[in-house]
N, C-alpha and C. Protein backbone atom coordinates (compact mmCIF):
# COMPACT_ATOMS: atom_id res chain seq x y z
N UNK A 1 88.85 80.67 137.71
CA UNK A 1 90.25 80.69 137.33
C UNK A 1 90.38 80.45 135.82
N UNK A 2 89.36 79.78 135.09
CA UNK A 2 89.48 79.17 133.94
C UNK A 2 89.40 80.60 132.95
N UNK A 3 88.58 81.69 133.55
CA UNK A 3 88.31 82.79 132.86
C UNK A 3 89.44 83.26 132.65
N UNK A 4 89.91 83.42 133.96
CA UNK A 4 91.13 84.70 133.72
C UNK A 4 93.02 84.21 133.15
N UNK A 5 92.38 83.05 132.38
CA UNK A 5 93.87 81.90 132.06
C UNK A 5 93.45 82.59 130.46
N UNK A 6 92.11 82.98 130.08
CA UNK A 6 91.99 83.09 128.58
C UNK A 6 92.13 84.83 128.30
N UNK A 7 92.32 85.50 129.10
CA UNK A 7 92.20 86.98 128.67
C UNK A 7 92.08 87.85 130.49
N UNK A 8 92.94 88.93 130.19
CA UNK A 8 92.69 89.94 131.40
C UNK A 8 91.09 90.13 131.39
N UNK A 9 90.59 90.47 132.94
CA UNK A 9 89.20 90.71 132.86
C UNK A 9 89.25 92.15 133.91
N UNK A 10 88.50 93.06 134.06
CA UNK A 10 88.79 94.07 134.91
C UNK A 10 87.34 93.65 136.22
N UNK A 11 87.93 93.99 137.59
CA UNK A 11 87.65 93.14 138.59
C UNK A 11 85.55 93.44 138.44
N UNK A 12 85.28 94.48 138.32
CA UNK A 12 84.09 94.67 138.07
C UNK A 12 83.25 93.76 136.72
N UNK A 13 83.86 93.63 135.50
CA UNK A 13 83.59 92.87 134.59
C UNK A 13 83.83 91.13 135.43
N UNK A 14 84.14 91.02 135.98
CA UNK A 14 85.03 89.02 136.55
C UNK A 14 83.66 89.18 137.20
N UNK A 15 83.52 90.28 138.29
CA UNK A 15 82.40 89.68 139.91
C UNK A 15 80.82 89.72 138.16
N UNK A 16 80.97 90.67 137.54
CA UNK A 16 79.73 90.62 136.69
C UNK A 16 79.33 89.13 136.36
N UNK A 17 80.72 88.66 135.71
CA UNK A 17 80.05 87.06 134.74
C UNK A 17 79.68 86.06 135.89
N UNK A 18 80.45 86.00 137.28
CA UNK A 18 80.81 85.19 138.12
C UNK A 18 79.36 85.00 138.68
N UNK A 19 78.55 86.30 139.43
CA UNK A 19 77.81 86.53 139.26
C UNK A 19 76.26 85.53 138.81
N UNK A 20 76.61 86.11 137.48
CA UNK A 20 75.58 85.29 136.64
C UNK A 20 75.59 84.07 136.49
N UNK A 21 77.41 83.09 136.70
CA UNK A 21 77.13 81.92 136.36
C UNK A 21 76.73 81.31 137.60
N UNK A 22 77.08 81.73 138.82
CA UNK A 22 77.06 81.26 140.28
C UNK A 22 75.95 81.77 140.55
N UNK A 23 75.54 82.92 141.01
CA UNK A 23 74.08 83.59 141.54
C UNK A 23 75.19 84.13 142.60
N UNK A 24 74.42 85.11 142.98
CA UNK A 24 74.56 86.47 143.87
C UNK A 24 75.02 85.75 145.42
N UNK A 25 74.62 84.49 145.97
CA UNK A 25 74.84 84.23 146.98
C UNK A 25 76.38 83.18 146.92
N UNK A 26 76.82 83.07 146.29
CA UNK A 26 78.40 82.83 146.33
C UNK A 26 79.51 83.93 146.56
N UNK A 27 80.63 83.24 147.36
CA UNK A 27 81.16 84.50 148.04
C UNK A 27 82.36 84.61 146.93
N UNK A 28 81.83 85.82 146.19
CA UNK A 28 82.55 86.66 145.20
C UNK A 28 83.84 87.29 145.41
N UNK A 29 83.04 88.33 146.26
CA UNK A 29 84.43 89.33 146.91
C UNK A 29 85.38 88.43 147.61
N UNK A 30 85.07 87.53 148.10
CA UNK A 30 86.82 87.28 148.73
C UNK A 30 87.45 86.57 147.90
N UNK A 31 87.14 86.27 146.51
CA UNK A 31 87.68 85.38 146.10
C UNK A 31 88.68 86.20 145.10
N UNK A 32 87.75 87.47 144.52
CA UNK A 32 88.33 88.37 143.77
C UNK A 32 89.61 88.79 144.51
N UNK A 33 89.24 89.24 145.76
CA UNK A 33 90.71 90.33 146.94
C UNK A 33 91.46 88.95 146.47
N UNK A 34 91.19 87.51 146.74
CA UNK A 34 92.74 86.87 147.13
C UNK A 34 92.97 86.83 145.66
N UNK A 35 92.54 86.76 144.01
CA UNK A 35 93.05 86.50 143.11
C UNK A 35 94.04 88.53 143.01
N UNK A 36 93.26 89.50 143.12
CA UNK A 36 93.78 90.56 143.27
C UNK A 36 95.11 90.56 144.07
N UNK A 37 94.98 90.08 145.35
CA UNK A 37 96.29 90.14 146.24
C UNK A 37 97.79 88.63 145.59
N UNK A 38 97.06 87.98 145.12
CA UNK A 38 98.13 86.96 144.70
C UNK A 38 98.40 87.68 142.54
N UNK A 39 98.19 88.70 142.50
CA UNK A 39 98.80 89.59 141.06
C UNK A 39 97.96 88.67 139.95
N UNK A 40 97.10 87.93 140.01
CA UNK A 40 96.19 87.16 139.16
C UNK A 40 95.15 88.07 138.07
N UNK A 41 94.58 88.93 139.11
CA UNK A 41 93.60 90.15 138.15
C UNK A 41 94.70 91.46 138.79
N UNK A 42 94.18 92.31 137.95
CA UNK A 42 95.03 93.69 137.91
C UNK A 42 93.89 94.54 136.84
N UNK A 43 93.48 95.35 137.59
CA UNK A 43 92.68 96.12 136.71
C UNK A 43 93.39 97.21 136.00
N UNK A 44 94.73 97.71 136.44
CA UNK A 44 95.51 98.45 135.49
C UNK A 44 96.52 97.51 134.39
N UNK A 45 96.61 96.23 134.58
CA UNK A 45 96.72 95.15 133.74
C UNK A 45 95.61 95.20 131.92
N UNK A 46 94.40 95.41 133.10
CA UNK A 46 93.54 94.95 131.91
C UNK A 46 93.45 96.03 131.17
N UNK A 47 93.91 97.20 131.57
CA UNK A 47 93.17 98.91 130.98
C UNK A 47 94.41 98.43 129.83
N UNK A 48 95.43 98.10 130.13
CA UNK A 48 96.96 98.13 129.12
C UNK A 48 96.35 97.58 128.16
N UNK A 49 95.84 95.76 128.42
CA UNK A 49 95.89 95.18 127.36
C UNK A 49 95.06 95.77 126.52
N UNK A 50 93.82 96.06 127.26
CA UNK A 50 92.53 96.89 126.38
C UNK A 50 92.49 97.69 125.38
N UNK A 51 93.62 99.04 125.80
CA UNK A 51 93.95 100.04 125.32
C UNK A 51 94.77 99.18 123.83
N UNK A 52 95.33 98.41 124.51
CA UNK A 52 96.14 98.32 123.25
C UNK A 52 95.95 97.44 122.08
N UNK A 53 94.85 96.62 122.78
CA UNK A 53 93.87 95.66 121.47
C UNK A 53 92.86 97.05 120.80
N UNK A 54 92.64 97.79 121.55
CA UNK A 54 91.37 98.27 120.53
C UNK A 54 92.21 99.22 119.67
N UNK A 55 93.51 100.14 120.45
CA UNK A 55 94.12 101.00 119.44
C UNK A 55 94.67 100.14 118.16
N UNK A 56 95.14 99.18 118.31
CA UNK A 56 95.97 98.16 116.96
C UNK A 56 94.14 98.24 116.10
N UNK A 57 93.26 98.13 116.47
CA UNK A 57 92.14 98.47 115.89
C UNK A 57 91.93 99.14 114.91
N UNK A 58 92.13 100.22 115.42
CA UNK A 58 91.78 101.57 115.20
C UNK A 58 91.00 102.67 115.69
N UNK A 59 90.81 101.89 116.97
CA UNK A 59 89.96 102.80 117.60
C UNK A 59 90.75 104.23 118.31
N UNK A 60 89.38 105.17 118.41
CA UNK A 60 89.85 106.29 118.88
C UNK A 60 89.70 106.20 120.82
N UNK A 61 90.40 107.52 121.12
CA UNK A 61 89.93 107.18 122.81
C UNK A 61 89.06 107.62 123.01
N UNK A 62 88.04 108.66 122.68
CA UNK A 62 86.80 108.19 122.66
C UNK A 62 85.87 107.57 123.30
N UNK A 63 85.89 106.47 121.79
CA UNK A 63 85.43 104.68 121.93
C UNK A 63 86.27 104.09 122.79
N UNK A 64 87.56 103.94 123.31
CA UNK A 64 88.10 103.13 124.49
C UNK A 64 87.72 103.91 125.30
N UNK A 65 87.30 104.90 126.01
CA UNK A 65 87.15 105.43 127.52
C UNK A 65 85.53 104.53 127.60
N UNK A 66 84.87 104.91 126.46
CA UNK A 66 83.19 104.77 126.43
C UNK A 66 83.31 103.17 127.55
N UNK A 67 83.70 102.30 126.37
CA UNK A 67 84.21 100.67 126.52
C UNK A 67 84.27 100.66 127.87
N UNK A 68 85.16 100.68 128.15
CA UNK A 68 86.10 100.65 129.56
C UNK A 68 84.76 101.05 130.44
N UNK A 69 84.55 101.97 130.84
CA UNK A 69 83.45 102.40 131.75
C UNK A 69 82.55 101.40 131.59
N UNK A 70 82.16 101.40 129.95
CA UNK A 70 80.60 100.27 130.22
C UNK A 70 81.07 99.20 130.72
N UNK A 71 82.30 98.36 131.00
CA UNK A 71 82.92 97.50 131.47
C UNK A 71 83.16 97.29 133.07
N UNK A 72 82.99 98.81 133.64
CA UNK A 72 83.01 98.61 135.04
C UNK A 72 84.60 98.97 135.73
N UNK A 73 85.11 99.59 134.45
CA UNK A 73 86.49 100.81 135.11
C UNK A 73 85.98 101.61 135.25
N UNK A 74 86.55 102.57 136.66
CA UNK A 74 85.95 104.18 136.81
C UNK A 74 86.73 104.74 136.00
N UNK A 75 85.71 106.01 136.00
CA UNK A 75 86.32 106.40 134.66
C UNK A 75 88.07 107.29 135.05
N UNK A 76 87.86 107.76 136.31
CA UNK A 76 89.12 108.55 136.20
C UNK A 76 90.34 107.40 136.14
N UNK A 77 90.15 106.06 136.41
CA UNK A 77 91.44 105.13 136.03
C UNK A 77 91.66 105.04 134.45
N UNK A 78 90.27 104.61 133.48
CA UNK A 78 90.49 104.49 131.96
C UNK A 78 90.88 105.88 131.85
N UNK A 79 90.94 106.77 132.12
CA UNK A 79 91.39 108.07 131.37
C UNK A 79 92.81 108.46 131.65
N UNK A 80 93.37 108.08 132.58
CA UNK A 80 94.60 107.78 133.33
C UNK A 80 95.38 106.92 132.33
N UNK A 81 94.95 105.83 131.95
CA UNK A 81 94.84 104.60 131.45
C UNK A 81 95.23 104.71 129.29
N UNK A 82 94.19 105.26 129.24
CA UNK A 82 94.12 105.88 127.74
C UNK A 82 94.40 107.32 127.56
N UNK A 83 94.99 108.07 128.33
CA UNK A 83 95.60 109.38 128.32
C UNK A 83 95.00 109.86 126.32
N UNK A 84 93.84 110.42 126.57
CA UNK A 84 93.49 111.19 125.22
C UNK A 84 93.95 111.92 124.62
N UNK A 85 95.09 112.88 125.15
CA UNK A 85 95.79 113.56 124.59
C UNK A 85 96.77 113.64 124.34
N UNK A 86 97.67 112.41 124.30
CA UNK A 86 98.88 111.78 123.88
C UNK A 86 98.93 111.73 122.37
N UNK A 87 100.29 112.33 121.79
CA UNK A 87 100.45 112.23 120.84
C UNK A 87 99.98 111.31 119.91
N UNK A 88 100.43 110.08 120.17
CA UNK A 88 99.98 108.60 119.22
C UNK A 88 98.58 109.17 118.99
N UNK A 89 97.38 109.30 119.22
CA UNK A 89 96.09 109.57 119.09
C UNK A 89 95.54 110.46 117.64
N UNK A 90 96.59 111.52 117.92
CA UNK A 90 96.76 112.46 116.54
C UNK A 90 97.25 111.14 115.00
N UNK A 91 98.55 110.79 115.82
CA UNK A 91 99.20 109.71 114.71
C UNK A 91 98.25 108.78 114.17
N UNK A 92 97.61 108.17 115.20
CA UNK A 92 96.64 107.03 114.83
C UNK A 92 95.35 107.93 113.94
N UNK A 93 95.04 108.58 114.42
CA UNK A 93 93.53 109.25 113.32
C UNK A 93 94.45 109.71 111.74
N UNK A 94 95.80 110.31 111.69
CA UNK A 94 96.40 110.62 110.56
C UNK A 94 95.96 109.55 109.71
N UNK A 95 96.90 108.38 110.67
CA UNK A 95 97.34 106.55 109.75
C UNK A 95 95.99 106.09 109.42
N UNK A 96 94.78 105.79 109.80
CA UNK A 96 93.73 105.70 109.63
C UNK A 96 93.24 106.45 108.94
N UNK A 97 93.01 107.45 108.66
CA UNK A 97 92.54 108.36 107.39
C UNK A 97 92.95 107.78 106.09
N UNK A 98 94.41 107.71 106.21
CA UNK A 98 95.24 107.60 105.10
C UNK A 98 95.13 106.30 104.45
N UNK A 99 94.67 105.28 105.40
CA UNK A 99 94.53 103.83 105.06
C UNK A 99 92.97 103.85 104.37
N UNK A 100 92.09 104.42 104.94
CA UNK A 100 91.06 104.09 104.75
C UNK A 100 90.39 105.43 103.36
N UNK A 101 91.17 106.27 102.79
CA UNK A 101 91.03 107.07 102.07
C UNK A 101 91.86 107.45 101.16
N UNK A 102 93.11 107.01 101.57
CA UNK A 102 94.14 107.47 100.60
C UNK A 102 94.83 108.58 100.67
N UNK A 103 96.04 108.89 100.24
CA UNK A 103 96.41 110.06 100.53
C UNK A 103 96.37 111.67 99.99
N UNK A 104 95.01 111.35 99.19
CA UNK A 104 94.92 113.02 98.49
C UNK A 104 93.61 113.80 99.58
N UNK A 105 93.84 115.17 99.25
CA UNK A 105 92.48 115.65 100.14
C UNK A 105 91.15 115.28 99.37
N UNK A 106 90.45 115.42 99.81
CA UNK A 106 88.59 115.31 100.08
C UNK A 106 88.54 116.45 99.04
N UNK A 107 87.98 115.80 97.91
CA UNK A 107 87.85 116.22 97.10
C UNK A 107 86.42 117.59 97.04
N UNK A 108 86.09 117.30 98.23
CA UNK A 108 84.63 117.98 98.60
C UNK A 108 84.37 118.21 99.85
N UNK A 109 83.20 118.87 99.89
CA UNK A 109 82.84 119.50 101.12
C UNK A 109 81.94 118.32 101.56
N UNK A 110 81.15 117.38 101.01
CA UNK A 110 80.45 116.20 101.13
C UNK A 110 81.86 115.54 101.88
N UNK A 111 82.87 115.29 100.97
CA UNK A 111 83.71 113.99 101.05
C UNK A 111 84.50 114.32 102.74
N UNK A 112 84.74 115.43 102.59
CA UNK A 112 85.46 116.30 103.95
C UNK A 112 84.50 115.63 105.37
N UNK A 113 83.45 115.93 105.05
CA UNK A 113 82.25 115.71 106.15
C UNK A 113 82.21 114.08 106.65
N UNK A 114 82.22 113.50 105.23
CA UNK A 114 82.31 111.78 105.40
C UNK A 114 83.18 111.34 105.97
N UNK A 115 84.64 112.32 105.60
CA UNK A 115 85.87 111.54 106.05
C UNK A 115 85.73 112.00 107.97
N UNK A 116 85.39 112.77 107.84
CA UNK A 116 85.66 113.27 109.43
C UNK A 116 84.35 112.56 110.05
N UNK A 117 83.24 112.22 109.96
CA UNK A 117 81.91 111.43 110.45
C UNK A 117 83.01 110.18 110.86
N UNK A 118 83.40 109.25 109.72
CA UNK A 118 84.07 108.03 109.86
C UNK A 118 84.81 108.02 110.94
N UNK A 119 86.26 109.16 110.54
CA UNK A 119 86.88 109.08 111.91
C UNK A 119 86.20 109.32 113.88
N UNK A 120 85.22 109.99 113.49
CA UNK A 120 84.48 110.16 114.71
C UNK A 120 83.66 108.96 115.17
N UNK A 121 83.02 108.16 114.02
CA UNK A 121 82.65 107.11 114.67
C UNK A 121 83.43 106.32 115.31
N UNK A 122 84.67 106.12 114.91
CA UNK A 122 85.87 105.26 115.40
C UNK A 122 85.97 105.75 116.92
N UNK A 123 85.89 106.82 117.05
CA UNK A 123 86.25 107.43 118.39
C UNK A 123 87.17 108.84 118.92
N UNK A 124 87.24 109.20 117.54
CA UNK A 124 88.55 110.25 117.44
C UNK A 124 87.67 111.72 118.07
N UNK A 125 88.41 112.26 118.79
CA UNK A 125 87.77 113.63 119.49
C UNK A 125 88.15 114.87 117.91
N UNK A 126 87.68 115.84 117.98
CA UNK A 126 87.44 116.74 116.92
C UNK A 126 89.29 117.26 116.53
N UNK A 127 89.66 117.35 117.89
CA UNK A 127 90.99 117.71 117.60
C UNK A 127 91.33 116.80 116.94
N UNK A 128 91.37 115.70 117.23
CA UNK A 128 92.44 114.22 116.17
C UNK A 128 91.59 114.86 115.09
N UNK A 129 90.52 114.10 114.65
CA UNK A 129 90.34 114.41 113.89
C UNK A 129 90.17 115.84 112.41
N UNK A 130 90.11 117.12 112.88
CA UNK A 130 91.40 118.12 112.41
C UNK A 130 92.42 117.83 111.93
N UNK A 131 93.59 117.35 112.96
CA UNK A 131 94.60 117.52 112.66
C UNK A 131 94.87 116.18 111.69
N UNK A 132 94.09 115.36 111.73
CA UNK A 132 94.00 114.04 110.77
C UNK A 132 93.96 114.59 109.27
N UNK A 133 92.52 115.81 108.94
CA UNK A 133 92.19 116.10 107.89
C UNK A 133 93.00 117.44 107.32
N UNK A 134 93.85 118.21 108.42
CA UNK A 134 94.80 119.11 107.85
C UNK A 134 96.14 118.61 107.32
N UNK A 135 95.94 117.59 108.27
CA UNK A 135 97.78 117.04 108.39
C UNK A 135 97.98 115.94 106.95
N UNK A 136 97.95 116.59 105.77
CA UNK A 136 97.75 116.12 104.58
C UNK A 136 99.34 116.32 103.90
N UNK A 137 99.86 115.42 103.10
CA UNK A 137 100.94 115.52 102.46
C UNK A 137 100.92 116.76 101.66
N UNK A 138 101.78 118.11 101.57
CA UNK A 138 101.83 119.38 100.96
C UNK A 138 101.44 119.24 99.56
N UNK A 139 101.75 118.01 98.43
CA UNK A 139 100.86 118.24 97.22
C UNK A 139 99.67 117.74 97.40
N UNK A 140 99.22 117.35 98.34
CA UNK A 140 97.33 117.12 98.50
C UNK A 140 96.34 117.97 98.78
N UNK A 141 97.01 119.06 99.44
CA UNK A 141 96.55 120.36 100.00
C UNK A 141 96.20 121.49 99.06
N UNK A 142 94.95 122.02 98.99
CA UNK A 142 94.95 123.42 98.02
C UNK A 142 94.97 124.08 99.33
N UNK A 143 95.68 125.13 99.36
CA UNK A 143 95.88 126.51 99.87
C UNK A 143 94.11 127.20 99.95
N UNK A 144 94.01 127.00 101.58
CA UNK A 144 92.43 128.03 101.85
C UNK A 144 91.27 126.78 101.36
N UNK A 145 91.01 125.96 100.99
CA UNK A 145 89.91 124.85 100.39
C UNK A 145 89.53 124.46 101.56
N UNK A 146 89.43 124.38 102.32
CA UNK A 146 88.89 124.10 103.48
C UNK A 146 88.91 124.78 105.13
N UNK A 147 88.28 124.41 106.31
CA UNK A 147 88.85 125.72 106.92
C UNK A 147 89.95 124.93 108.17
C-alpha cells in the first residue's frame, strides 16, 4: 500500500517489485484484484499519468510506447493510451526543436541530420519529426534547401 500512496504503478510493474520484495510464494494476485476492484491501481490511471510526465519531458511516443511495454502494459492499451498520431505530437517535436535549436533553419545538411537524429532519439516518429523540420517560421526557410 505504501507503494502505491507515492506514485501510480501499472498492475504488472506492482506484482514485479512485490514480487521481489516478498518472493514468489506470497499471494500477489489477490491482493492486486482487491486493490484493482476497490479503484486503488488502475492501469489506464497509470498510462495517463505516464503519458503525461514523460510528454511535459519531451518525450516522443515512440519512447513512451517503448517505456510502457518494458513496464508490463500491453502494448495495444499504451497505444490506445498515447494515441501517436494525435496532433499535440507534431506540436511537441515543433516546440522542442525550437527550444533546443532556435528558430532559424539548419544551416546545413550536417546540422539538418543532427537536428532530426536528436529529435528521434527523444522518440519522435519520422513524420513529427518532418513536419518539426519543415514547419519553420517563413523567414527561416530558403525556398527548395532541403527536401
Amino acid at each position: 500500500m505504501n507503494l502505491l500512496a507515492r506514485r501510480e504503478y501499472a498492475p504488472g510493474e506492482l506484482r514485479a517489485r512485490l514480487v521481489a520484495r516478498f518472493g514468489s510464494q506470497a499471494p500477489i494476485d489477490p491482493e492486486l484484484e482487491r486493490l484493482a476492484g476497490e479503484g486503488l491501481l488502475s492501469e489506464s490511471r497509470y498510462i495517463e499519468a505516464f503519458v503525461r510526465m514523460h510528454r511535459n519531458r519531451g518525450h516522443g511516443p515512440l519512447r513512451i510506447l517503448r517505456e510502457l511495454e518494458r513496464r508490463g502494459v500491453e502494448p495495444g492499451r499504451a497505444e490506445a493510451g498515447v494515441e501517436p498520431g494525435a496532433r499535440e505530437w507534431y506540436e511537441l517535436a515543433r516546440a522542442w526543436r525550437l527550444r533546443r535549436f532556435g528558430a532559424g533553419a539548419p544551416a546545413s545538411a550536417a546540422e539538418w541530420q543532427k537536428q532530426s537524429r536528436h529529435l528521434q532519439q527523444r522518440g519522435f516518429s519520422g513524420e513529427h519529426i518532418r513536419h518539426a523540420l519543415r514547419d519553420l517560421p517563413d523567414d527561416a526557410v530558403a525556398p527548395g534547401k532541403y527536401p
